[in-house]
Protein backbone atom coordinates (compact mmCIF):
# COMPACT_ATOMS: atom_id res chain seq x y z
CA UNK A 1 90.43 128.02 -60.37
CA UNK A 2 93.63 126.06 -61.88
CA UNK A 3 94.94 122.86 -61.98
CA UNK A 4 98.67 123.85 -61.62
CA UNK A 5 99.32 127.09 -63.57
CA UNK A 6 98.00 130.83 -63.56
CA UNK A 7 98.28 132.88 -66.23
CA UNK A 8 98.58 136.76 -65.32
CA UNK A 9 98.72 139.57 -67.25
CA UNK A 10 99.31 143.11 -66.43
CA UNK A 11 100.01 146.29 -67.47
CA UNK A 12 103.02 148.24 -65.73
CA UNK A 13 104.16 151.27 -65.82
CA UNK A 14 106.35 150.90 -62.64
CA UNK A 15 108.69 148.88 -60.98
CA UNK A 16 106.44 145.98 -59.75
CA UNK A 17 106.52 142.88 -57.51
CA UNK A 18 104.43 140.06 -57.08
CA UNK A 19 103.90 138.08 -54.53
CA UNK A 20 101.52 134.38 -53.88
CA UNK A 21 101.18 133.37 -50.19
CA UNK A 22 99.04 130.64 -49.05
CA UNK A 23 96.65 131.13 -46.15
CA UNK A 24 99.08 131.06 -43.36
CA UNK A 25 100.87 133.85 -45.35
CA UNK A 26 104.12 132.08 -45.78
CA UNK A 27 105.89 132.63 -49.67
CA UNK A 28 105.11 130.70 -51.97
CA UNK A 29 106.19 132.54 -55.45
CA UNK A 30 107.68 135.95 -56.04
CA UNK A 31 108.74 137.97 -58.86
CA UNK A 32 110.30 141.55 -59.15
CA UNK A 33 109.37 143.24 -62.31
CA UNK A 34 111.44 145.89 -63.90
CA UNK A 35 109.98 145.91 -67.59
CA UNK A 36 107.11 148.49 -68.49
CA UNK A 37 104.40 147.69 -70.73
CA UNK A 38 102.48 144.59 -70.95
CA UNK A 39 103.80 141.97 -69.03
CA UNK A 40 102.69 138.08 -69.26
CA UNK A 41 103.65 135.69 -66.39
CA UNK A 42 102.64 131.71 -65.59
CA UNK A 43 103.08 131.03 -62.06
CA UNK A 44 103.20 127.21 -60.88
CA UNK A 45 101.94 126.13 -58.17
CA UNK A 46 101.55 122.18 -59.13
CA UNK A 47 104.62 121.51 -56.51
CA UNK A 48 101.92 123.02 -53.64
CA UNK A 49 98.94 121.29 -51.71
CA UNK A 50 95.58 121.95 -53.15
CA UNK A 51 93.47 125.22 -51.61
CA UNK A 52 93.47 129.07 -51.26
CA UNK A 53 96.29 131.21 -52.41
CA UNK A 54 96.46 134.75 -52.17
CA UNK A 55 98.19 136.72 -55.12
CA UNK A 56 99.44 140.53 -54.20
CA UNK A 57 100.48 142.62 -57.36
CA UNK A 58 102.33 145.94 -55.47
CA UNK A 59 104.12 148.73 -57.16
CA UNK A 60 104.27 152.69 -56.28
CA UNK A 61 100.68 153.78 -57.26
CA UNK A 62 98.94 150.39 -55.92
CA UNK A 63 98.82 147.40 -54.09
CA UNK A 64 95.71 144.69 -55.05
CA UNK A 65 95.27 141.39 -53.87
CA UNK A 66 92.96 138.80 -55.04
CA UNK A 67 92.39 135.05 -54.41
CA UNK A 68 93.78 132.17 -56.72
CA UNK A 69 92.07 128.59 -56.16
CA UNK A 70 94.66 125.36 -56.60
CA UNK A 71 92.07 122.63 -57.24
């Protein structure tokens, strides 16, 4: 859970995109990633209503989604 802003951190080795929706799956933050290596990110949500976002990080190899919680 987060006030406004997520931290992520991933390792890439691939072109990579990520992607927050809220729960009626419209956009809410993307980002295409073309750097390898470790790869540090904020995203803000503070301009977005309170509740359940869904984060997808997709690239070649993978696609995994997990929950982020705006409180």
């Amino acid at each position: 859970p987060s006030l406004n802003i997520f931290n992520l951190e991933i390792k890439i080795n691939t072109e990579t995109e990520i992607l927050v929706t809220n729960v009626i799956g419209e956009q809410v933050h993307f980002e295409s990633i073309q750097s390898f290596g470790k790869y540090n990110t904020q995203i803000d949500l503070s301009d977005f209503s309170k509740g359940i976002y869904n984060i997808t990080i997709k690239n070649s190899d993978m696609i995994s989604i997990h929950k982020l919680i705006l409180q």
